[in-house]
N, C-alpha and C. Protein backbone atom coordinates (compact mmCIF):
# COMPACT_ATOMS: atom_id res chain seq x y z
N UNK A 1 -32.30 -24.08 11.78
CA UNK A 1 -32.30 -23.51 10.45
C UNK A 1 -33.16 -22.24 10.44
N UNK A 2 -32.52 -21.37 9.52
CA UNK A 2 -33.59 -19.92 9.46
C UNK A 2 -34.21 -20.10 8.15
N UNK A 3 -35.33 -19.32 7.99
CA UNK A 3 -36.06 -19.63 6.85
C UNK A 3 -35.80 -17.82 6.56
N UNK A 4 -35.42 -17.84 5.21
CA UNK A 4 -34.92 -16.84 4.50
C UNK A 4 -35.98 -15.99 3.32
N UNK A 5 -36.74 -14.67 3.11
CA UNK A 5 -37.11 -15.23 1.88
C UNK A 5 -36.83 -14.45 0.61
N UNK A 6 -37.21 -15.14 -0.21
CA UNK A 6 -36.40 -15.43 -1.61
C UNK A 6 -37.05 -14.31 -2.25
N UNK A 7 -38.51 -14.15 -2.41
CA UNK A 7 -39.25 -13.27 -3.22
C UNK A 7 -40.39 -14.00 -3.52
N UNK A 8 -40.99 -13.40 -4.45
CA UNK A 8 -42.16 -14.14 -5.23
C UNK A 8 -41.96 -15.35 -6.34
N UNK A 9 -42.47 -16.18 -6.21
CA UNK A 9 -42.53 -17.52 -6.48
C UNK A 9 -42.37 -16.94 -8.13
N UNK A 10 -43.58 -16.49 -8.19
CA UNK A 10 -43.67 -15.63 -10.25
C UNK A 10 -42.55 -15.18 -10.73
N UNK A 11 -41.69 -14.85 -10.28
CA UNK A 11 -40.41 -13.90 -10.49
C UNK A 11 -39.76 -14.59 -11.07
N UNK A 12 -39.40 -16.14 -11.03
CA UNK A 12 -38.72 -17.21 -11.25
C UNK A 12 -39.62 -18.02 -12.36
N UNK A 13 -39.33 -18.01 -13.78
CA UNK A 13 -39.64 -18.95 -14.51
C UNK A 13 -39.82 -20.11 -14.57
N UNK A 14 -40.14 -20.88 -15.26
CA UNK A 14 -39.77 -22.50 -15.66
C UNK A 14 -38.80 -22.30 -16.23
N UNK A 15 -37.88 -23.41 -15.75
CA UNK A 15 -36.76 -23.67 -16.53
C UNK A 15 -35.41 -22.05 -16.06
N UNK A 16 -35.63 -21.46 -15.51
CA UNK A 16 -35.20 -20.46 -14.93
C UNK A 16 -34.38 -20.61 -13.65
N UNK A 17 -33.11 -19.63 -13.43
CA UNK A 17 -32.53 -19.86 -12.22
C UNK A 17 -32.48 -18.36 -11.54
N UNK A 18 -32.16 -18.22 -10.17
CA UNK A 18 -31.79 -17.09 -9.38
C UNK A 18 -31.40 -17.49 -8.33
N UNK A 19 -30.17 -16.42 -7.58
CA UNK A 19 -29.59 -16.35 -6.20
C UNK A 19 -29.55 -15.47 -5.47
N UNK A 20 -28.91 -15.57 -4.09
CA UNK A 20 -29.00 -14.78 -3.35
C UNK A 20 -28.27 -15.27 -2.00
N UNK A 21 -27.65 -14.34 -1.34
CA UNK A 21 -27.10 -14.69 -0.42
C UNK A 21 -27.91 -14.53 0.82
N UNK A 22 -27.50 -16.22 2.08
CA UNK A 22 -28.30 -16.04 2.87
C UNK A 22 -27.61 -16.67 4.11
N UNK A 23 -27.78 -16.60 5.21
CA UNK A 23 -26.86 -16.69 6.15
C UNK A 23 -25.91 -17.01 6.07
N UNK A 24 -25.15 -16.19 5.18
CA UNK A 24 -23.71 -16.60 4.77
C UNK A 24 -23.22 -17.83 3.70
N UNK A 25 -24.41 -17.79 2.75
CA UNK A 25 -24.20 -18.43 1.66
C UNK A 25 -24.72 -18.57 0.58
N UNK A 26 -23.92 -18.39 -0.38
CA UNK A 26 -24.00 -18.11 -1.64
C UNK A 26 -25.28 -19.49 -2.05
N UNK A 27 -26.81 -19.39 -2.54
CA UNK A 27 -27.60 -20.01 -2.59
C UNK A 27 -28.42 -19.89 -3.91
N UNK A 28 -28.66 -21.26 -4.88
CA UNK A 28 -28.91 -20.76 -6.22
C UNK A 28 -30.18 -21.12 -6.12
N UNK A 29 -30.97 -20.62 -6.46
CA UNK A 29 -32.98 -21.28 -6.63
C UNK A 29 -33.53 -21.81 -8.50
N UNK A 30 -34.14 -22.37 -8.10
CA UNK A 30 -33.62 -23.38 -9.59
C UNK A 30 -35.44 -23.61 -10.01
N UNK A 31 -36.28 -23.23 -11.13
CA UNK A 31 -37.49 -23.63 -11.34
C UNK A 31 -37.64 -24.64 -12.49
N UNK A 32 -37.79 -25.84 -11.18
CA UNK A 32 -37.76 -27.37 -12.55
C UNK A 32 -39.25 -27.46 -13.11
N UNK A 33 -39.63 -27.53 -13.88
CA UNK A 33 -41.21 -27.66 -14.30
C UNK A 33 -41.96 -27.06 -13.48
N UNK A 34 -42.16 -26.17 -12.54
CA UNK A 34 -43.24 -25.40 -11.50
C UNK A 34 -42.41 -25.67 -10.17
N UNK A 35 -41.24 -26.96 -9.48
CA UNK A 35 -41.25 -27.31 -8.49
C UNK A 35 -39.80 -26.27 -8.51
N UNK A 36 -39.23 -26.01 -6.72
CA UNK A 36 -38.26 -25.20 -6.85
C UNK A 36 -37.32 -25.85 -6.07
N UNK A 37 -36.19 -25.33 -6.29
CA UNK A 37 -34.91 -26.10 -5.44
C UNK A 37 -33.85 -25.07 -5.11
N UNK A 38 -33.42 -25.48 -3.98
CA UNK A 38 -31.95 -24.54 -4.11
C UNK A 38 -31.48 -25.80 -3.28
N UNK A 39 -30.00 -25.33 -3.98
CA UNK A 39 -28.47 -25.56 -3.65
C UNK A 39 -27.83 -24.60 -3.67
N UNK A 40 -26.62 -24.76 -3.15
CA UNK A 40 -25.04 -24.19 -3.43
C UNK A 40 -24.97 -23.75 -4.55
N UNK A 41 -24.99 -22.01 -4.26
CA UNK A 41 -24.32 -21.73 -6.10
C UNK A 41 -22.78 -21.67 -6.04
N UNK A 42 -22.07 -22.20 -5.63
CA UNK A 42 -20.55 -21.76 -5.46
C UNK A 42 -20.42 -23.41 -6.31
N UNK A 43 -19.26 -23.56 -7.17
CA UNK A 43 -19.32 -24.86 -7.72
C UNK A 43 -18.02 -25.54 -7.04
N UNK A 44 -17.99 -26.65 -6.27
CA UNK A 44 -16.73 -27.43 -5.85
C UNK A 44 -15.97 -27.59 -6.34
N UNK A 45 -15.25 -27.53 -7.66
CA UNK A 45 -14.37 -27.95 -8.37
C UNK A 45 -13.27 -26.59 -8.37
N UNK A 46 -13.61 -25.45 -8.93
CA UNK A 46 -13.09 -24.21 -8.56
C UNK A 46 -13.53 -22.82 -8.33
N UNK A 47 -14.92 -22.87 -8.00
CA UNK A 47 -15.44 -21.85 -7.49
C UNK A 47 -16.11 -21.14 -8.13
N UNK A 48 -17.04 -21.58 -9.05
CA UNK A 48 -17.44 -20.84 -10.30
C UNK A 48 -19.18 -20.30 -9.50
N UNK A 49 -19.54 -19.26 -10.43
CA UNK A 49 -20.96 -19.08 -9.79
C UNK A 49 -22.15 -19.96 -10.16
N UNK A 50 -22.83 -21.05 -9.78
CA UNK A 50 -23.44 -21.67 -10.83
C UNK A 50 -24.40 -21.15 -11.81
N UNK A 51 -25.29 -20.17 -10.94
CA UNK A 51 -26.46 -19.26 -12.03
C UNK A 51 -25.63 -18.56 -13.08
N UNK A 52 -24.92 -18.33 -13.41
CA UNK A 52 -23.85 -18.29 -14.67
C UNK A 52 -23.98 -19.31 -15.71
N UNK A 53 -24.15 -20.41 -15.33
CA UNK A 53 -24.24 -21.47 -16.21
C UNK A 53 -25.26 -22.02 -16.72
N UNK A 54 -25.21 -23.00 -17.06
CA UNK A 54 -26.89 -23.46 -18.16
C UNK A 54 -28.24 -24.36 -17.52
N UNK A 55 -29.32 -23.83 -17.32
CA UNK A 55 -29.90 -25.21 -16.68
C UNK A 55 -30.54 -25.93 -18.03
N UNK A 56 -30.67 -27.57 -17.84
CA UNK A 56 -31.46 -28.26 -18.49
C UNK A 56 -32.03 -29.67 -18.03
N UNK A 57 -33.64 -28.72 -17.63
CA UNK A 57 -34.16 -29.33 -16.86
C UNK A 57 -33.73 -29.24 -15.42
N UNK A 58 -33.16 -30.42 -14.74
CA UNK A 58 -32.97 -30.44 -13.84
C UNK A 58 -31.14 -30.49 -13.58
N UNK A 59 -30.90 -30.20 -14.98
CA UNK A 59 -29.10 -30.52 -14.95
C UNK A 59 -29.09 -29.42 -15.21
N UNK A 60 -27.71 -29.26 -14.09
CA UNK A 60 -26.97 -27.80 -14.04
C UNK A 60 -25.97 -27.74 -14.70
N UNK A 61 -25.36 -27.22 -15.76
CA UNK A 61 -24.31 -27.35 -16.53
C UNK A 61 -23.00 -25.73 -15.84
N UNK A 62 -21.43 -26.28 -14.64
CA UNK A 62 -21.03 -25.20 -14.74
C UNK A 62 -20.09 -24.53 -15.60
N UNK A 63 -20.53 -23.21 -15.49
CA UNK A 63 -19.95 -22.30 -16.33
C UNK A 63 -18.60 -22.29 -16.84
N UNK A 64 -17.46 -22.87 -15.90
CA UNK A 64 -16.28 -22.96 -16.38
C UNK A 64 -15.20 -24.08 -16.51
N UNK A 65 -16.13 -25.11 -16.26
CA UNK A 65 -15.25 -26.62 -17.11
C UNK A 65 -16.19 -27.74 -17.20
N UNK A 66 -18.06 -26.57 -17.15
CA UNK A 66 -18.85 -28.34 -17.61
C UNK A 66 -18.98 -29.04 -16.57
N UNK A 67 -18.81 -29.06 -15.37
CA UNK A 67 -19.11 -29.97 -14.54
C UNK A 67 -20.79 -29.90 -14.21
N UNK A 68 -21.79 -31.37 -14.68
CA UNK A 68 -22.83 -31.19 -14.20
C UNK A 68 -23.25 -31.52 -13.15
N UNK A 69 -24.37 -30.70 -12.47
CA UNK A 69 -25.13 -31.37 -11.24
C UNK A 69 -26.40 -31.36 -11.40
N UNK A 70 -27.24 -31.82 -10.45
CA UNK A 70 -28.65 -32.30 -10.26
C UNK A 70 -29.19 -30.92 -9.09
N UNK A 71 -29.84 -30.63 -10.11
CA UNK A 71 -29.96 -29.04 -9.11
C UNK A 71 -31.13 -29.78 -7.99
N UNK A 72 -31.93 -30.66 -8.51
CA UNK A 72 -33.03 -31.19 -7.24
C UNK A 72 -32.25 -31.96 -6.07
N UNK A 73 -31.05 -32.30 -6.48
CA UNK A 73 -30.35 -33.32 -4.74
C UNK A 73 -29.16 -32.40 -4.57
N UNK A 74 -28.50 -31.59 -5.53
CA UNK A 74 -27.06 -31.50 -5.27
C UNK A 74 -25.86 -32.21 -6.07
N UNK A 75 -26.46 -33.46 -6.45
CA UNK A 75 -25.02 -34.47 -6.78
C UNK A 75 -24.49 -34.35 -8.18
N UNK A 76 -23.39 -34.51 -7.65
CA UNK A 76 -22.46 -34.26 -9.01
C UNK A 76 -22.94 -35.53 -9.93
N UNK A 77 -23.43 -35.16 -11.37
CA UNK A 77 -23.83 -36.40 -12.32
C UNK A 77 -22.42 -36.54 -13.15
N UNK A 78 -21.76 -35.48 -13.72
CA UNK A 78 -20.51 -36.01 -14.60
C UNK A 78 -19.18 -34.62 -14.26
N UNK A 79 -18.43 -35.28 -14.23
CA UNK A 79 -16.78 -34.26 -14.37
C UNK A 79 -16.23 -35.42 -14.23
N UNK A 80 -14.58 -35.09 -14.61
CA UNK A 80 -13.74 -36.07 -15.08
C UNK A 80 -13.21 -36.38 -13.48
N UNK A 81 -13.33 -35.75 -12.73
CA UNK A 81 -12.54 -36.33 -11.33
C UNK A 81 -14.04 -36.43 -10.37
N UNK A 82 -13.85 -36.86 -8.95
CA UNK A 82 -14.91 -36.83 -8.31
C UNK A 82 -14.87 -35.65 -7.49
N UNK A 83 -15.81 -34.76 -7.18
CA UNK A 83 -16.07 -33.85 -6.69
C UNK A 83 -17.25 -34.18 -5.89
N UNK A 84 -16.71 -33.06 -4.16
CA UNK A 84 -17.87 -32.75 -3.00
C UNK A 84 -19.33 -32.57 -3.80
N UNK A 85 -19.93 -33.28 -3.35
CA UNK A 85 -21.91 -32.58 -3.68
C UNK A 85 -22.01 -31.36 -3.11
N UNK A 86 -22.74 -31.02 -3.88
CA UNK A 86 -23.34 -28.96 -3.21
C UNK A 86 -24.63 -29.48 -2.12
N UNK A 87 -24.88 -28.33 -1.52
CA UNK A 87 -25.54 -28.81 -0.26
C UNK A 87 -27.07 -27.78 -1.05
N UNK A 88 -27.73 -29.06 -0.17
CA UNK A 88 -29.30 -28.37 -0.64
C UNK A 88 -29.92 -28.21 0.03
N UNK A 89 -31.53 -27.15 0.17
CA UNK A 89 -31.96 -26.33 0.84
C UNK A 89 -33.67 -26.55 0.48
N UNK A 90 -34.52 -26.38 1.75
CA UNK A 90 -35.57 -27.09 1.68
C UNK A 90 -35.82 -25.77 1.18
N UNK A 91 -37.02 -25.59 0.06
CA UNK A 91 -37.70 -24.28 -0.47
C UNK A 91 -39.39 -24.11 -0.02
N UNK A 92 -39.92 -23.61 0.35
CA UNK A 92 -41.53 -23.36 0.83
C UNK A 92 -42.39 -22.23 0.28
N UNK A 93 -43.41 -22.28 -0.21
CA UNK A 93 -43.99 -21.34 -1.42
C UNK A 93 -44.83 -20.72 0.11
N UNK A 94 -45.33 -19.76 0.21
CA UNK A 94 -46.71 -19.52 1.15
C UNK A 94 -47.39 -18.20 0.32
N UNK A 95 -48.39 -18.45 -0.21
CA UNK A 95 -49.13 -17.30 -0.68
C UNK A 95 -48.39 -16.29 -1.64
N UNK A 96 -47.75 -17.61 -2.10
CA UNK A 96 -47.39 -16.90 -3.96
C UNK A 96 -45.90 -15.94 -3.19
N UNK A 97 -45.56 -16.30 -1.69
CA UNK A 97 -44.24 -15.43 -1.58
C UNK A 97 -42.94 -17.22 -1.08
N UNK A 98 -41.89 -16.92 -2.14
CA UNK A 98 -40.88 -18.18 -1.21
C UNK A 98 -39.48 -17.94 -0.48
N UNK A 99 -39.75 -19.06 0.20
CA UNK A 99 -38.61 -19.09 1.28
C UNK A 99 -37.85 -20.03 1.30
N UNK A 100 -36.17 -20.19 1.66
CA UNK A 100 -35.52 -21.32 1.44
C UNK A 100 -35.29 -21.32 2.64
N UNK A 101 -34.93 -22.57 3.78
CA UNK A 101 -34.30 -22.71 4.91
C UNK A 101 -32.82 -23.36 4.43
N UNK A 102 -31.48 -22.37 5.65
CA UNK A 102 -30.44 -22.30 5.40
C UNK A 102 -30.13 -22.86 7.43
């Protein structure tokens, strides 16, 4: 795995999302109460961007038919059919700068 980095930890709110592409993948960074996460911003169902869409809390709501996920594991919590989980990405703060490994 390469460790990628993201920017400054501050840049990213609570309750706030951002992406960026990184060894060839579309990667969303997600700030749940202070802690950070990334997954897959590409959404399985039909390809939507997820940072487009709504966070709450830790539920990702996507942008173009509602399908939610759990931005801290990946897993799909509700859509009407079953859909692939998005893949997730360890995040590492070092001196107020972060990095996701891809």
């Amino acid at each position: 795995m390469a460790k990628v980095l993201v920017g400054k930890a501050s840049d990213i709110g609570e309750g706030k999302m951002s992406h960026l592409t990184a060894g060839g993948k579309e990667i969303l960074i997600a700030n749940v109460r202070g802690q950070f996460y990334a997954i897959d911003n590409t959404c399985t169902h039909a390809g939507a961007e997820l940072h487009e869409g709504e966070l709450n809390e830790k539920e990702l709501v996507c942008p173009w038919h509602r399908a939610k996920w759990d931005v801290t594991t990946g897993n799909l919590l509700w859509f009407p059919q079953k859909l692939r989980g998005l893949g997730h990405y360890k995040v590492t703060i070092e001196n107020g700068t972060m990095y996701v490994e891809v």
